[in-house]
PDB file of N, CA and C in Angstrom:
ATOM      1  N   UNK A   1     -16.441 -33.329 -27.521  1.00  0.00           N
ATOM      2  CA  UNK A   1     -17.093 -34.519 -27.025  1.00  0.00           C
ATOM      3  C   UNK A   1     -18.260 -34.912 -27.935  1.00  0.00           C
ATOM      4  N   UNK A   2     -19.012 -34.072 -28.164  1.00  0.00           N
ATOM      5  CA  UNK A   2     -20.727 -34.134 -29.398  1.00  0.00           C
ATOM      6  C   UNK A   2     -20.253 -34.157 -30.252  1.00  0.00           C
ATOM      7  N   UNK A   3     -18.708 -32.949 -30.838  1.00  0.00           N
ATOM      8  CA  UNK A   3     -18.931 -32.482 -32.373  1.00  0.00           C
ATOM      9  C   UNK A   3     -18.473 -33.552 -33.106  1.00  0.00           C
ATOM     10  N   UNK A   4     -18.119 -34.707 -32.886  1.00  0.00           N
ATOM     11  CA  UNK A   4     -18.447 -35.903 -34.275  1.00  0.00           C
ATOM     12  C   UNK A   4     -19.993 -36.059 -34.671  1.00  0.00           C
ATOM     13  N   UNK A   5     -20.249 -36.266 -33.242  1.00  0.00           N
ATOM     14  CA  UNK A   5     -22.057 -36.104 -33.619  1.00  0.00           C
ATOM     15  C   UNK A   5     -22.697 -35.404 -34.494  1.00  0.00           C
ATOM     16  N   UNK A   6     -22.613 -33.864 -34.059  1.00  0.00           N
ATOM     17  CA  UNK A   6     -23.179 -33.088 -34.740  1.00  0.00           C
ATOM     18  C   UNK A   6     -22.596 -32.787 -35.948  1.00  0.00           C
ATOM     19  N   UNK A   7     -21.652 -33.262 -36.227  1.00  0.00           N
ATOM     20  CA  UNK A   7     -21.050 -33.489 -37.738  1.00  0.00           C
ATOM     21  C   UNK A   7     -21.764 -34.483 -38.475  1.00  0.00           C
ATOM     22  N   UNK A   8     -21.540 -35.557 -38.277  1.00  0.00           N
ATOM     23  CA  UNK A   8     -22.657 -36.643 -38.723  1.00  0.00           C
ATOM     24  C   UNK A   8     -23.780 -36.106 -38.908  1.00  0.00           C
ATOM     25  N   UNK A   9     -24.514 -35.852 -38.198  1.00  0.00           N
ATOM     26  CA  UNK A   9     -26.048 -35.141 -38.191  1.00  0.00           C
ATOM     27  C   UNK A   9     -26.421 -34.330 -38.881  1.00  0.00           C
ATOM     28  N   UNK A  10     -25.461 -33.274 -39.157  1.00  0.00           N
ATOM     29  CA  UNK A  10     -25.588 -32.338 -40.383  1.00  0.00           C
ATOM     30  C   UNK A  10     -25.287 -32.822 -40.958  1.00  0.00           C
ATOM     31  N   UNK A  11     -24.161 -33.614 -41.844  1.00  0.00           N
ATOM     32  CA  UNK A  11     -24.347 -34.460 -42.756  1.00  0.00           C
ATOM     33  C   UNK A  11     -25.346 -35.081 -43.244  1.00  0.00           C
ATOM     34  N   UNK A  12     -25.886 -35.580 -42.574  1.00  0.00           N
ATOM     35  CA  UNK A  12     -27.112 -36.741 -43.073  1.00  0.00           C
ATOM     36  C   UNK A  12     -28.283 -36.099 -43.290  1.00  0.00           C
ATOM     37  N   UNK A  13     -28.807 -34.613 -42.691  1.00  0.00           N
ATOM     38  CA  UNK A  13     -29.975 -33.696 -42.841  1.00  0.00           C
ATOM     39  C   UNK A  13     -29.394 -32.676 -43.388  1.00  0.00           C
ATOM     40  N   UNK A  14     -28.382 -32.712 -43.571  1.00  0.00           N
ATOM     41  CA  UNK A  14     -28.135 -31.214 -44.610  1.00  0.00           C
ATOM     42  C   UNK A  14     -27.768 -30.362 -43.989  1.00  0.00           C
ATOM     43  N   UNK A  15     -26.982 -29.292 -44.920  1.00  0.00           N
ATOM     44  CA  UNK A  15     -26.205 -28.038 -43.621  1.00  0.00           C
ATOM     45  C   UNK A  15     -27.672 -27.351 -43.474  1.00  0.00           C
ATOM     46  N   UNK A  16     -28.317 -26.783 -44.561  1.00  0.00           N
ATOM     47  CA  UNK A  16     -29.803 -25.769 -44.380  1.00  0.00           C
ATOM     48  C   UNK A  16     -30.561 -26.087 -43.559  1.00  0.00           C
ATOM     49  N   UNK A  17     -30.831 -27.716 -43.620  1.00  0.00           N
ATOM     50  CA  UNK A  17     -32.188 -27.994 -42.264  1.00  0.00           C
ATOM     51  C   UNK A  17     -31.247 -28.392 -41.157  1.00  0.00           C
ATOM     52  N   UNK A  18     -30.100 -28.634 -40.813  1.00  0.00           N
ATOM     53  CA  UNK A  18     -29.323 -28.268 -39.677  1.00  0.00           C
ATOM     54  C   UNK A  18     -29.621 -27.385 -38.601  1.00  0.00           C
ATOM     55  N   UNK A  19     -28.951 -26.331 -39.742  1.00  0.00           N
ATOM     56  CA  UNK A  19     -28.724 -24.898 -39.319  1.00  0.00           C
ATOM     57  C   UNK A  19     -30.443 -24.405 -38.731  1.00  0.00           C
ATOM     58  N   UNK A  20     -31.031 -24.876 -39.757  1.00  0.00           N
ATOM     59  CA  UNK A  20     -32.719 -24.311 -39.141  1.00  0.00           C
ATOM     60  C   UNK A  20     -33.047 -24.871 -37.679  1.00  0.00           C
ATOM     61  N   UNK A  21     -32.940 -25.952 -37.493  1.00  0.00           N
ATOM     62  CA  UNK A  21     -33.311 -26.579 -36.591  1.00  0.00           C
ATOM     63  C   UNK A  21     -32.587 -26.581 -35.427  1.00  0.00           C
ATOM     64  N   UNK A  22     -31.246 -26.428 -35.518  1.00  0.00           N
ATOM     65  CA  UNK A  22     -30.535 -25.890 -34.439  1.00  0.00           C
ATOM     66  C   UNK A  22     -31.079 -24.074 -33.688  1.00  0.00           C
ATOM     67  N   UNK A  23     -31.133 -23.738 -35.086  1.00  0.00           N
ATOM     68  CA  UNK A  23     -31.738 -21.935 -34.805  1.00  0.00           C
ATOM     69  C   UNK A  23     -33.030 -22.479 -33.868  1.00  0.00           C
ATOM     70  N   UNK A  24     -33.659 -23.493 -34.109  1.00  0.00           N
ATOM     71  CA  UNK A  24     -35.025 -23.161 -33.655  1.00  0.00           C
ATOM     72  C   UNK A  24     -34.628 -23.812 -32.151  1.00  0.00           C
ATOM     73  N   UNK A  25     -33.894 -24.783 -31.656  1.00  0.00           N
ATOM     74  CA  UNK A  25     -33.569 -25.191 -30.791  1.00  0.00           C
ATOM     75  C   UNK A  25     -32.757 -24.183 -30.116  1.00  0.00           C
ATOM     76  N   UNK A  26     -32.387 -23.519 -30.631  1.00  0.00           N
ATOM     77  CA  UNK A  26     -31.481 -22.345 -29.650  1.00  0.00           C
ATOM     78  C   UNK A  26     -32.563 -21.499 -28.961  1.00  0.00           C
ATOM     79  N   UNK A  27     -33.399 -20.820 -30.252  1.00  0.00           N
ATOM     80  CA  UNK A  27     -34.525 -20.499 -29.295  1.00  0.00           C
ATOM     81  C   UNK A  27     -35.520 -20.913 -28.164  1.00  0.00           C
ATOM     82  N   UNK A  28     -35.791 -21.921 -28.406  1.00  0.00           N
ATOM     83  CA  UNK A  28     -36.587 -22.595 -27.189  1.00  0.00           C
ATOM     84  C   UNK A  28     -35.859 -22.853 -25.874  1.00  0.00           C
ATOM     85  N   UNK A  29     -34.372 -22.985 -26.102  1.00  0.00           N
ATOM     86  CA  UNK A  29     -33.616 -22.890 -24.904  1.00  0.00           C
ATOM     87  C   UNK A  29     -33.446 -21.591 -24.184  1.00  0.00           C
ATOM     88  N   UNK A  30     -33.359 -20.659 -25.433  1.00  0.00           N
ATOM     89  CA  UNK A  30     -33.545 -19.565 -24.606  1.00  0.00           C
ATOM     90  C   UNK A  30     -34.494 -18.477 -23.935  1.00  0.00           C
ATOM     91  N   UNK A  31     -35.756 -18.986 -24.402  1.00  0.00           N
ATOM     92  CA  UNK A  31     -37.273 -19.236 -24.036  1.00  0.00           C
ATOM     93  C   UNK A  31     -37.391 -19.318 -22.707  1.00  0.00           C
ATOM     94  N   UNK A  32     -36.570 -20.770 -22.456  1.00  0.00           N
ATOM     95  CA  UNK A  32     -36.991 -22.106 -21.356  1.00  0.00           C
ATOM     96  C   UNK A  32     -36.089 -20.884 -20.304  1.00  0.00           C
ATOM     97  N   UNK A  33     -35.031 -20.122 -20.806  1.00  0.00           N
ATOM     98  CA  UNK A  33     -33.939 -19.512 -19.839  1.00  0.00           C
ATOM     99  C   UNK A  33     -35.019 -18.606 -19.048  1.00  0.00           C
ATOM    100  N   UNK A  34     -35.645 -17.753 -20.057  1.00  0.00           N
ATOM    101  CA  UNK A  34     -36.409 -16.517 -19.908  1.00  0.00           C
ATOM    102  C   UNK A  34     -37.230 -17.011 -18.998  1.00  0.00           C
ATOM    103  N   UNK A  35     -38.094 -17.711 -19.284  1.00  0.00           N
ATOM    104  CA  UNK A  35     -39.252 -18.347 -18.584  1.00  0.00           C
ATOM    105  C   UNK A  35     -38.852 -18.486 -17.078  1.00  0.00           C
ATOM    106  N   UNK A  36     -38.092 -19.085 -17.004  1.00  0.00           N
ATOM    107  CA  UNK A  36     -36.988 -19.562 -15.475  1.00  0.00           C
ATOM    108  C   UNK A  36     -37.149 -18.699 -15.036  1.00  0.00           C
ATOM    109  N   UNK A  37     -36.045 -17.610 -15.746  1.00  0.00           N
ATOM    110  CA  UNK A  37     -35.516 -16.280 -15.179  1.00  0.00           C
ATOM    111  C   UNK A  37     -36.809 -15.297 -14.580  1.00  0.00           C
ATOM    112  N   UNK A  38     -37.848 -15.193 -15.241  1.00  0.00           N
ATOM    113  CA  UNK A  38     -39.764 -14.366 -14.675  1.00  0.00           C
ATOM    114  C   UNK A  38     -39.966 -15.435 -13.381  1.00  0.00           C
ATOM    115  N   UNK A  39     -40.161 -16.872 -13.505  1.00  0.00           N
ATOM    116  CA  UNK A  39     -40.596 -17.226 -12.703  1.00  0.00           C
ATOM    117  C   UNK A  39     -39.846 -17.133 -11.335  1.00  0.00           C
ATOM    118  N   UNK A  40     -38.579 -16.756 -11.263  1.00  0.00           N
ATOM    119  CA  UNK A  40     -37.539 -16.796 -10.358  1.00  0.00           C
ATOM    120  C   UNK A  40     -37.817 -15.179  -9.989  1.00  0.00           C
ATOM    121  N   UNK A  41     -37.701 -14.278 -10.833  1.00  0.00           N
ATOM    122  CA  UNK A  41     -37.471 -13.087 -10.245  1.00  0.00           C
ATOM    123  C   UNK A  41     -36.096 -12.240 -10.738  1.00  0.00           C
ATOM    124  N   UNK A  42     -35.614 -13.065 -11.658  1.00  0.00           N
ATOM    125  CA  UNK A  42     -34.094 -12.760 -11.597  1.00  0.00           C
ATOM    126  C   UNK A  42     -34.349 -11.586 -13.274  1.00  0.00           C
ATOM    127  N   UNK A  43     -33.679 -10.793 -12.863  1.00  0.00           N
ATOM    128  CA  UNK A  43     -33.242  -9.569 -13.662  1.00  0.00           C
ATOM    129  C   UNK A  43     -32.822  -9.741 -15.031  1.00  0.00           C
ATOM    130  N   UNK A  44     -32.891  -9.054 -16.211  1.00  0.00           N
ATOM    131  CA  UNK A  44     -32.783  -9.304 -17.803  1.00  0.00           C
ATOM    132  C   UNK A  44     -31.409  -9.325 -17.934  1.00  0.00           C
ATOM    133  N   UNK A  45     -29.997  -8.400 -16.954  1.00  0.00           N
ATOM    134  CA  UNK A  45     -29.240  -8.362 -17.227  1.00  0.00           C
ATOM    135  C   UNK A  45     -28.248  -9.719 -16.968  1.00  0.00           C
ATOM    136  N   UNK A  46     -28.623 -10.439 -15.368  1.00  0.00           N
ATOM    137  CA  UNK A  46     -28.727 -11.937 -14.921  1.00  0.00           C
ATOM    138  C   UNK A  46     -28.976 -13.178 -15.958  1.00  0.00           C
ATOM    139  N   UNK A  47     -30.080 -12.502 -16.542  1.00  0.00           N
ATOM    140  CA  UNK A  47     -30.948 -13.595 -17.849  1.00  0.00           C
ATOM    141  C   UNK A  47     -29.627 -13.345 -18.853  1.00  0.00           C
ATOM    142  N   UNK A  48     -29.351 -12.658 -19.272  1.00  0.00           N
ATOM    143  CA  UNK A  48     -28.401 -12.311 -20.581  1.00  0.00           C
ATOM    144  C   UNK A  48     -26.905 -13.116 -19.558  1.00  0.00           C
ATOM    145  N   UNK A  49     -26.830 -13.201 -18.431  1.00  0.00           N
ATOM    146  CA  UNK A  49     -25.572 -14.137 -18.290  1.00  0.00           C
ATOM    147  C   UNK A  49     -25.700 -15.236 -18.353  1.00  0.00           C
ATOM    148  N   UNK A  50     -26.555 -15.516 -17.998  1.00  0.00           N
ATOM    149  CA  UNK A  50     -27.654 -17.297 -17.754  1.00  0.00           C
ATOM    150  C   UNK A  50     -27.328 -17.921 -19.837  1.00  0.00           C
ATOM    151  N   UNK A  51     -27.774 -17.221 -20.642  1.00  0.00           N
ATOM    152  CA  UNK A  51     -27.772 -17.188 -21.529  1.00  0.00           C
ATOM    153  C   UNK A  51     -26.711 -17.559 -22.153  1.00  0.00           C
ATOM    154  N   UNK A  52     -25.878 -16.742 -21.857  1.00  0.00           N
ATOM    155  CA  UNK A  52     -24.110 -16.648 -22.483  1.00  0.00           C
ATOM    156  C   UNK A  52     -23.313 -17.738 -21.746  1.00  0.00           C
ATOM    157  N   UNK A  53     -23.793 -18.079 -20.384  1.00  0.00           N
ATOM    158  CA  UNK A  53     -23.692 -18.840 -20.144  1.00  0.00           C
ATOM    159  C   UNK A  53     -23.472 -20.232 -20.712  1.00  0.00           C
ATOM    160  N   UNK A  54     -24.623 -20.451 -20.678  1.00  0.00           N
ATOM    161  CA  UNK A  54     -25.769 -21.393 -21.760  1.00  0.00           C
ATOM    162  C   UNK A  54     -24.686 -21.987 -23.053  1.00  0.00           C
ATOM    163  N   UNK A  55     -24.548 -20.729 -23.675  1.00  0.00           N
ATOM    164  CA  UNK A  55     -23.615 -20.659 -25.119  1.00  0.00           C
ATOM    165  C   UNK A  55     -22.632 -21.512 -25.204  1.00  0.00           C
ATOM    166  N   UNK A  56     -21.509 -21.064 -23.824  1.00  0.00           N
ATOM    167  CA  UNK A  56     -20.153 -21.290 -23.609  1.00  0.00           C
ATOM    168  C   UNK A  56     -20.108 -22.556 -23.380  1.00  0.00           C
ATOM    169  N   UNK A  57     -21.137 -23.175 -22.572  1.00  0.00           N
ATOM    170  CA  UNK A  57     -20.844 -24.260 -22.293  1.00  0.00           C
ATOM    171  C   UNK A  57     -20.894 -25.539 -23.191  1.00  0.00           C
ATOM    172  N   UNK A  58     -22.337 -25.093 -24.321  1.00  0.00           N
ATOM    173  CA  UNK A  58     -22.397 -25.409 -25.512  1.00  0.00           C
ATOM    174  C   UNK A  58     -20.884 -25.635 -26.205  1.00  0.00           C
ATOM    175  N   UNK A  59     -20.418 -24.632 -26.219  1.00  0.00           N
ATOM    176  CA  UNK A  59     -19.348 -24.446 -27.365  1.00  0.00           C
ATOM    177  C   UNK A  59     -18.355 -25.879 -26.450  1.00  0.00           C
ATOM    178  N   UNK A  60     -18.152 -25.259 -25.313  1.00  0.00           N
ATOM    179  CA  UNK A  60     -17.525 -26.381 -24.583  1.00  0.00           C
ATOM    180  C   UNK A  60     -17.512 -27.742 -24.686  1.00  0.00           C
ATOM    181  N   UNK A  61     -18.926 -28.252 -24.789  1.00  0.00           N
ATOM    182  CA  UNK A  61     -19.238 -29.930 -24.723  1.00  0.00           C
ATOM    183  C   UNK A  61     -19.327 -29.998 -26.138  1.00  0.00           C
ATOM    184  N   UNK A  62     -19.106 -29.452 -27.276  1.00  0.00           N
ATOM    185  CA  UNK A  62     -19.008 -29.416 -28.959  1.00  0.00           C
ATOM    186  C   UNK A  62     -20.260 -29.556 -29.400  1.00  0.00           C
ATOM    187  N   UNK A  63     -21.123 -28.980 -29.090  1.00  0.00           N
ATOM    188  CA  UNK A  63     -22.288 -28.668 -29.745  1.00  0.00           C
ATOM    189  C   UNK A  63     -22.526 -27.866 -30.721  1.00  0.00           C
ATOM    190  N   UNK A  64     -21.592 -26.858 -30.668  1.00  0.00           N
ATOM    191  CA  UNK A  64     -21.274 -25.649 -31.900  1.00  0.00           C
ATOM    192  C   UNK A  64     -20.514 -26.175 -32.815  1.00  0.00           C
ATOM    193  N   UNK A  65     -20.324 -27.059 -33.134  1.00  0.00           N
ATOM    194  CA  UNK A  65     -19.386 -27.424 -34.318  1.00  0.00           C
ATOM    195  C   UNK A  65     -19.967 -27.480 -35.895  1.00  0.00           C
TER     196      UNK A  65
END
């Protein structure tokens, strides 16, 4: 559904600052997970599904492309 997008997009900024900026956006999402996950109460092993979660669904709507 995205990955024309995010094809384009790396195209036009380059695979290197892509790739950086996606890395850095992965982190803050998974920050934002963590953060959730303390303020909720919910367990590291919960957080690590929340996470993978997170991933799959990514890969799903073509964000990983």
């Amino acid at each position: 559904m995205f990955a024309s997008l995010v094809i384009l997009i790396r195209q036009a900024i380059g695979k290197s600052r892509f790739n950086q900026t996606r890395g850095q956006a992965i982190g803050l999402h998974c920050k934002a997970i963590t953060n959730f996950c303390n303020f909720v109460g919910i367990d590291s092993k919960a957080r690590q599904t929340l996470i993978r979660l997170a991933r799959n669904n990514g890969k799903r709507l073509g964000f990983m492309a």
